[in-house]
C-alpha atoms as a PDB file:
ATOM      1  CA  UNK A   1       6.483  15.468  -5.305  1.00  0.00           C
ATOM      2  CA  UNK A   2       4.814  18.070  -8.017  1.00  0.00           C
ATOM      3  CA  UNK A   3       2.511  19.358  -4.565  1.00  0.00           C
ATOM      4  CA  UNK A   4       5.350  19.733  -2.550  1.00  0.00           C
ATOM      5  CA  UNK A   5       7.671  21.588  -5.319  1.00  0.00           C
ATOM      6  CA  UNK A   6       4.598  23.732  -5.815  1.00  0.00           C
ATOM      7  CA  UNK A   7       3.869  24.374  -1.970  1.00  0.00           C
ATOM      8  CA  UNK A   8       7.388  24.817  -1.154  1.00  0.00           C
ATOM      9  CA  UNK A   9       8.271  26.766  -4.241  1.00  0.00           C
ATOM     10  CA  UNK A  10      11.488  24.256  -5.355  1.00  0.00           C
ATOM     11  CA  UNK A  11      13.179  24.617  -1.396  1.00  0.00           C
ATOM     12  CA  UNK A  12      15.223  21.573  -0.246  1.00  0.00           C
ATOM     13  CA  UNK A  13      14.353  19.611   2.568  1.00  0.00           C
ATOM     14  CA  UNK A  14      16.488  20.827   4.864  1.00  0.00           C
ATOM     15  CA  UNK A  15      15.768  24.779   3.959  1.00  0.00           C
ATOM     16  CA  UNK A  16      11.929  24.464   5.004  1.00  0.00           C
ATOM     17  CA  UNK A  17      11.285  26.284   8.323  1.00  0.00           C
ATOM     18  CA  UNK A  18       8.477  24.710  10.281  1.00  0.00           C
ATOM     19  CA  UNK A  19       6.711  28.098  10.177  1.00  0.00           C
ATOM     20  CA  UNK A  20       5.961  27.087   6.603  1.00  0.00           C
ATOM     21  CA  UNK A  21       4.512  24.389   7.221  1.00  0.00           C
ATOM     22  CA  UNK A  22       1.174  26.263   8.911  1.00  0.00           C
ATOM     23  CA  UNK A  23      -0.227  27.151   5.526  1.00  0.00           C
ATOM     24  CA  UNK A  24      -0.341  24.001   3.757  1.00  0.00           C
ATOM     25  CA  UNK A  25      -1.418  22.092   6.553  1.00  0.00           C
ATOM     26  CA  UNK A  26      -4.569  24.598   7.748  1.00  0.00           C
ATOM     27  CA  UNK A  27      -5.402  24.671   4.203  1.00  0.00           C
ATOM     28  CA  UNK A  28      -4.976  20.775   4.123  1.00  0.00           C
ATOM     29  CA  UNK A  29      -7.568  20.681   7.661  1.00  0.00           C
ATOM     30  CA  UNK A  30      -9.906  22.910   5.917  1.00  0.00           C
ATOM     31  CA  UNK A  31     -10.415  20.406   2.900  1.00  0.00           C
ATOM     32  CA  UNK A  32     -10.307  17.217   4.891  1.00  0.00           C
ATOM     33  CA  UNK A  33     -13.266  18.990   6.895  1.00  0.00           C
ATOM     34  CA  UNK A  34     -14.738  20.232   3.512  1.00  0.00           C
ATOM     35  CA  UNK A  35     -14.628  16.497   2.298  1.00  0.00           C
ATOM     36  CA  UNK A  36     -16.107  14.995   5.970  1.00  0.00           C
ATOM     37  CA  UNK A  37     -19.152  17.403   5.662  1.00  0.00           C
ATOM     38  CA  UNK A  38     -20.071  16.781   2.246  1.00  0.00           C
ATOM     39  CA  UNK A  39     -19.291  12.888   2.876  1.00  0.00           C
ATOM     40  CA  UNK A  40     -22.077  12.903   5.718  1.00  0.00           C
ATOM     41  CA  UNK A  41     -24.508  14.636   3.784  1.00  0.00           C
ATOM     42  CA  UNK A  42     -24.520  11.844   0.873  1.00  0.00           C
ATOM     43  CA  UNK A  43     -27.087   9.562   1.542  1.00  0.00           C
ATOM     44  CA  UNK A  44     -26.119   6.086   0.396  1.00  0.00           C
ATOM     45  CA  UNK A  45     -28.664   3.120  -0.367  1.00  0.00           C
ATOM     46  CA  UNK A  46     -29.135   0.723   2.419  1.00  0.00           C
ATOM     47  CA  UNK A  47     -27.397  -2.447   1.066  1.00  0.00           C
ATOM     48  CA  UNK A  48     -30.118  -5.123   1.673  1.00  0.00           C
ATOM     49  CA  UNK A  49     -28.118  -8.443   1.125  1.00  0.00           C
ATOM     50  CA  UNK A  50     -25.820  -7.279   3.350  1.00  0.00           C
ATOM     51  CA  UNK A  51     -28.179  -6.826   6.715  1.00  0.00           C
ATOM     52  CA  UNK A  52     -29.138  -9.745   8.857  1.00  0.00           C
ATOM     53  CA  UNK A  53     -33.006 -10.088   8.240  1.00  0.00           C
ATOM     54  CA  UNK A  54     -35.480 -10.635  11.765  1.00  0.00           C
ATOM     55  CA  UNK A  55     -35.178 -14.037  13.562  1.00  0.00           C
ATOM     56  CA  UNK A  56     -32.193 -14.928  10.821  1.00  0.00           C
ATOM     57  CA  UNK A  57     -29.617 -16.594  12.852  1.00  0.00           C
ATOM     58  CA  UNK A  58     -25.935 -16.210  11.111  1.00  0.00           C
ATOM     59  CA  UNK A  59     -23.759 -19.664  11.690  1.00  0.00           C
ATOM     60  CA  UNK A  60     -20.436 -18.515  12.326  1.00  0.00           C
ATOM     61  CA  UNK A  61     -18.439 -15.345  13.440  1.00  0.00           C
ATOM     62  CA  UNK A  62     -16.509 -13.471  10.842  1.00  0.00           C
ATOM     63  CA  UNK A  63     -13.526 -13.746  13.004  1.00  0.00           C
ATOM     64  CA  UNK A  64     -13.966 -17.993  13.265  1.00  0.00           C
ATOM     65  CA  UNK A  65     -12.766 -18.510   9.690  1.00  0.00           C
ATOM     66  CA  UNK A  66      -9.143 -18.804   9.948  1.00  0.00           C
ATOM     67  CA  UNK A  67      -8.199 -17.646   6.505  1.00  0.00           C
ATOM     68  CA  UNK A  68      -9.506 -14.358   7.353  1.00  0.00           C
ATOM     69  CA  UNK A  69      -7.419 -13.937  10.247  1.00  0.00           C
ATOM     70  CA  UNK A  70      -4.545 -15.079   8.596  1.00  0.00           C
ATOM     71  CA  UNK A  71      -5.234 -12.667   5.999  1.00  0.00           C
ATOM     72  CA  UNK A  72      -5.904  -9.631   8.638  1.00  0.00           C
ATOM     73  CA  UNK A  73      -2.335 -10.565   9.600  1.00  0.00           C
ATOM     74  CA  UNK A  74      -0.688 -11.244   6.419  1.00  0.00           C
ATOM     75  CA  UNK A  75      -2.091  -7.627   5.103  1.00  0.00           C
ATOM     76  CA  UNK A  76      -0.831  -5.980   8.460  1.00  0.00           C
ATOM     77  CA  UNK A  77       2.314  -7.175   8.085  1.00  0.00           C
ATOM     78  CA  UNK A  78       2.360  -6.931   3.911  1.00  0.00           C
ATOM     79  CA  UNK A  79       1.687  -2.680   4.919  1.00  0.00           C
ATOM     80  CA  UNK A  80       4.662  -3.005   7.490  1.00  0.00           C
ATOM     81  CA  UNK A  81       7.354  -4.240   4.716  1.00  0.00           C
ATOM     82  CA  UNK A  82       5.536  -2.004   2.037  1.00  0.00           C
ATOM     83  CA  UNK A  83       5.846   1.343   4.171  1.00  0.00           C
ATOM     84  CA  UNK A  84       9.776  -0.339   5.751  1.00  0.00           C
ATOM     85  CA  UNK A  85      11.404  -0.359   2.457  1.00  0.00           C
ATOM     86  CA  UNK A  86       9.696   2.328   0.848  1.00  0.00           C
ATOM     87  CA  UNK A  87      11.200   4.901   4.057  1.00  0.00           C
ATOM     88  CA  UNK A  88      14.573   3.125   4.141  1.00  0.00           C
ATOM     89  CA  UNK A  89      15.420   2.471   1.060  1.00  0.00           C
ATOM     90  CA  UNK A  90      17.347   5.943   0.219  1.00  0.00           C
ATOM     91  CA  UNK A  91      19.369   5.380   3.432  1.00  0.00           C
ATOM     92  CA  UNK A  92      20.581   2.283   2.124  1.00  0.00           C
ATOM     93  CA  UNK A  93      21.374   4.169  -1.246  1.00  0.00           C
ATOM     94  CA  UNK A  94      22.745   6.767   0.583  1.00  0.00           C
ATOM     95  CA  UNK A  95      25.123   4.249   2.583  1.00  0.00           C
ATOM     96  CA  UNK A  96      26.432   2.791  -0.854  1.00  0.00           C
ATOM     97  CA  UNK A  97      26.924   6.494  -2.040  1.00  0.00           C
ATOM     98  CA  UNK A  98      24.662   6.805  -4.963  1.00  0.00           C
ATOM     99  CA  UNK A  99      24.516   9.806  -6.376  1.00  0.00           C
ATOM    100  CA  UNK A 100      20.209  10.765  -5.913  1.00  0.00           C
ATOM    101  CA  UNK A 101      19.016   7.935  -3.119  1.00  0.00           C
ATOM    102  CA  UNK A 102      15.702   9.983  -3.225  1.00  0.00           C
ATOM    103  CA  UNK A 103      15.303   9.051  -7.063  1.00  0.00           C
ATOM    104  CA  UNK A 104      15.040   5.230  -5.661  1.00  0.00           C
ATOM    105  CA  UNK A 105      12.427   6.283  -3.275  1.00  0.00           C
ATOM    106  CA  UNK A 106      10.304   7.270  -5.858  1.00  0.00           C
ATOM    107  CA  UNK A 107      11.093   4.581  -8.979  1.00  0.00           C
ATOM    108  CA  UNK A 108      10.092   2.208  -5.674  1.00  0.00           C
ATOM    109  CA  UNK A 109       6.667   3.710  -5.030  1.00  0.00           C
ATOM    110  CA  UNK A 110       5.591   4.023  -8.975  1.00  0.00           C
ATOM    111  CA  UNK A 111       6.750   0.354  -8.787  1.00  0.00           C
ATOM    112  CA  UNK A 112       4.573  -0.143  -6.318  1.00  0.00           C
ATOM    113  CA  UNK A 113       2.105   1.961  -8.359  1.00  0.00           C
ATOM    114  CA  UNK A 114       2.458  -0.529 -11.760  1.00  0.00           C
ATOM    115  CA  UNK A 115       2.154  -3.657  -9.561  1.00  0.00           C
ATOM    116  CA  UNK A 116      -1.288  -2.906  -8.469  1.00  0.00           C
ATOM    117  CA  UNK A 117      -2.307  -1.921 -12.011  1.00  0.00           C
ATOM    118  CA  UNK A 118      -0.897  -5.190 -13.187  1.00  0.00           C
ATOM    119  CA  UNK A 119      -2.791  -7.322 -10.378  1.00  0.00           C
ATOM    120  CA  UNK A 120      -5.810  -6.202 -11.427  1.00  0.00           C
ATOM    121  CA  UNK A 121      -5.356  -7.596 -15.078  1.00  0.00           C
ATOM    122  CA  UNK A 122      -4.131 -11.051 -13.493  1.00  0.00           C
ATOM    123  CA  UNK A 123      -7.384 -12.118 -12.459  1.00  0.00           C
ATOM    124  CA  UNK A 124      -8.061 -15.094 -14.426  1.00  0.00           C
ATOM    125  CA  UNK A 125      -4.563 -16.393 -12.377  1.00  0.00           C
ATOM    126  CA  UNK A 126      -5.703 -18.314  -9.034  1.00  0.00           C
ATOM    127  CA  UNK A 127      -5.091 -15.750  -5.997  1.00  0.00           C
ATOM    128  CA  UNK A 128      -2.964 -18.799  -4.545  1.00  0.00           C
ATOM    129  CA  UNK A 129      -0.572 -18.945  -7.802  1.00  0.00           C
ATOM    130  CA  UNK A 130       0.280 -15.265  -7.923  1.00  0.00           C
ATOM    131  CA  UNK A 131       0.723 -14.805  -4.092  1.00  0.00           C
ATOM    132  CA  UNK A 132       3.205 -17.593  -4.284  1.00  0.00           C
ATOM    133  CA  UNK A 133       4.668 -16.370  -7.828  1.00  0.00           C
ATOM    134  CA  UNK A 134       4.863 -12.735  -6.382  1.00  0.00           C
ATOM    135  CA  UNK A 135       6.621 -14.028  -3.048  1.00  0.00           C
ATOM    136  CA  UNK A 136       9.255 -15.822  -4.461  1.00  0.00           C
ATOM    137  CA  UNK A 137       9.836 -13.150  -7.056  1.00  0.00           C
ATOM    138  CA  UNK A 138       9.921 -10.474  -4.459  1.00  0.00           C
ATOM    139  CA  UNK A 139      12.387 -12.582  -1.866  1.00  0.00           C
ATOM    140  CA  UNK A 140      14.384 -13.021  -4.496  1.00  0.00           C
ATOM    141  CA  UNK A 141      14.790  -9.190  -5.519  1.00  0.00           C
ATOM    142  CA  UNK A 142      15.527  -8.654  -2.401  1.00  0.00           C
ATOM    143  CA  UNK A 143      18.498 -11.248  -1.694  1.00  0.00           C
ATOM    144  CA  UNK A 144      19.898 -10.483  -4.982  1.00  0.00           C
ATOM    145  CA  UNK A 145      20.000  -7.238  -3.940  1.00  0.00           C
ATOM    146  CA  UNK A 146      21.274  -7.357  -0.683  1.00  0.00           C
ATOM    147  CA  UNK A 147      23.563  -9.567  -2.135  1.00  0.00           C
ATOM    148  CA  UNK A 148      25.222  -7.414  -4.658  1.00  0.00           C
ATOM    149  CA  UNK A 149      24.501  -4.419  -2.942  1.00  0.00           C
ATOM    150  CA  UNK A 150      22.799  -2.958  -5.989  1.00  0.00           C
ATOM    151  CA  UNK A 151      19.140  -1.295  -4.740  1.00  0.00           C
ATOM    152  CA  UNK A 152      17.986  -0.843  -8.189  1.00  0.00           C
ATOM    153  CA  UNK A 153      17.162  -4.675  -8.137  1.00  0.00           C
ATOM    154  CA  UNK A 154      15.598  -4.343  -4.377  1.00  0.00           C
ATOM    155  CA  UNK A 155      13.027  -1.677  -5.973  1.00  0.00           C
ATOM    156  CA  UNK A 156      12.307  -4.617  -7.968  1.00  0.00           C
ATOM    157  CA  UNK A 157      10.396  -5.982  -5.312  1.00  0.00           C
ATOM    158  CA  UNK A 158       8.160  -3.101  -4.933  1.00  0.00           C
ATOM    159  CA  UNK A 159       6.695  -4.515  -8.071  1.00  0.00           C
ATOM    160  CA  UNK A 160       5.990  -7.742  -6.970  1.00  0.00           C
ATOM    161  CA  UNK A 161       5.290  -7.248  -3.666  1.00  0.00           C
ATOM    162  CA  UNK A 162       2.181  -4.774  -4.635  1.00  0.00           C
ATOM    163  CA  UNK A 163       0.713  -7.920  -7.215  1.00  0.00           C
ATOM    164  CA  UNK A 164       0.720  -9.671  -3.631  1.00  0.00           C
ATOM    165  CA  UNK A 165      -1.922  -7.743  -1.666  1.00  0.00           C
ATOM    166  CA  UNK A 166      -4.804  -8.675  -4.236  1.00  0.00           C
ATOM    167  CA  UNK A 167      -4.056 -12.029  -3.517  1.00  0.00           C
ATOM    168  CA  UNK A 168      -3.989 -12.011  -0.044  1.00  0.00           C
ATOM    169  CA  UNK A 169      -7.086  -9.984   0.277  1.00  0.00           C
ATOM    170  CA  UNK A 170      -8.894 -12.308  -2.108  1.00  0.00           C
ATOM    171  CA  UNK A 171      -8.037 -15.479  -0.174  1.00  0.00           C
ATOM    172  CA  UNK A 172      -8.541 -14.032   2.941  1.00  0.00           C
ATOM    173  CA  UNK A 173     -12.292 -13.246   1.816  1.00  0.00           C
ATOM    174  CA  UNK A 174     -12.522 -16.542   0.008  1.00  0.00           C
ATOM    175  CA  UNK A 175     -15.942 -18.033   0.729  1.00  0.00           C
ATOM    176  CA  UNK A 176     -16.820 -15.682   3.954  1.00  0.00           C
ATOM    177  CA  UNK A 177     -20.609 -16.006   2.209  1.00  0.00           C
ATOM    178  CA  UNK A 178     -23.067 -13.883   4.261  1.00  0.00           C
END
C-alpha cells in the first residue's frame, strides 16, 4: 500500500489512467532483469548429499509416496482459498455496507502475515496437531462469520489458515529421505 501511495502520489483507484501505469511497470521490468542477471552470475556450491552418486540406484520415485502428493494438492488448493478470500473479502464487506471494505483486505493479509510468524515458533507442536487445530479453528471463523454476517471474525481465519501451510508442507515432506 505505502509503494502504491508513493507511485501513484495518494490517487484513488478509479482516478489512475492506464497511461500511468507504463512507468512503474518498465521500471519494475528493469529490476526484475537487474535481479535475473545478478542471480545467474552467483555461483552457488554444488550440494553433494543431494546428487545421486555413479551406479547408486534410488528405490522409489518422489512422486510414489502418497503423502507428498497429497500434500502437492493440499498446498494447491490451501493457495486457492488463501488468494479466494483475500480478493473477495471487501466485496462481501462492501455487500453488508461497511464503511472501508478495503481496510478488511488488508487486517486479512497482515493476519495472514502474523500466522506464519507464529507457525514458525510452534515447532515443538506435531505438524499433524496444528494442521488439525488450525483447520477447525479456521472452519469455524469462517461459519461464525458467515453466520452472523460479521467479516471481522472471517479475517480471523486468515490467521489460522497461514499456521496451516507449515504443517502441510512438513507432512508432506515427512520421511521423503534421499
Amino acid at each position: 500500500l505505502l509503494v502504491a501511495h508513493v507511485i501513484f502520489a495518494g490517487k484513488s483507484g478509479l482516478d489512475i489512467e492506464l497511461s500511468s501505469l507504463y512507468l512503474p511497470f518498465l521500471v519494475l521490468i528493469v529490476l526484475v532483469g537487474i535481479l535475473i542477471a545478478a542471480l545467474t552470475q552467483v555461483n552457488l556450491p554444488a550440494i553433494a548429499s543431494a546428487e545421486k552418486k555413479e551406479g547408486e540406484v534410488l528405490e522409489k520415485s518422489v512422486w510414489s509416496f502418497s503423502h507428498l502428493a497429497l500434500g502437492v494438492v493440499a498446498i494447491f488448493m490451501y493457495v486457492g482459498v488463501e488468494v479466494a478470500v483475500g480478493n473477495n473479502i471487501n466485496l462481501y464487506a462492501k455487500s453488508l455496507d461497511y464503511k472501508d471494505p478495503a481496510l478488511l483486505a488488508t487486517i486479512y493479509w497482515g493476519l495472514m502475515l502474523v500466522g506464519r510468524l507464529c507457525g514458525s515458533f510452534l515447532s515443538g507442536i506435531s505438524a499433524q496437531m496444528q494442521l488439525t487445530a488450525t483447520s477447525v479453528l479456521a472452519g469455524l471463523c469462517v461459519l461464525v462469520g458467515m453466520l452472523t454476517n460479521n467479516p471481522y471474525i472471517l479475517i480471523g481465519a486468515g490467521l489460522f489458515h497461514s499456521i496451516m501451510w507449515g504443517a502441510i508442507f512438513a507432512l508432506a515432506i515427512d520421511k521423503l529421505g534421499k
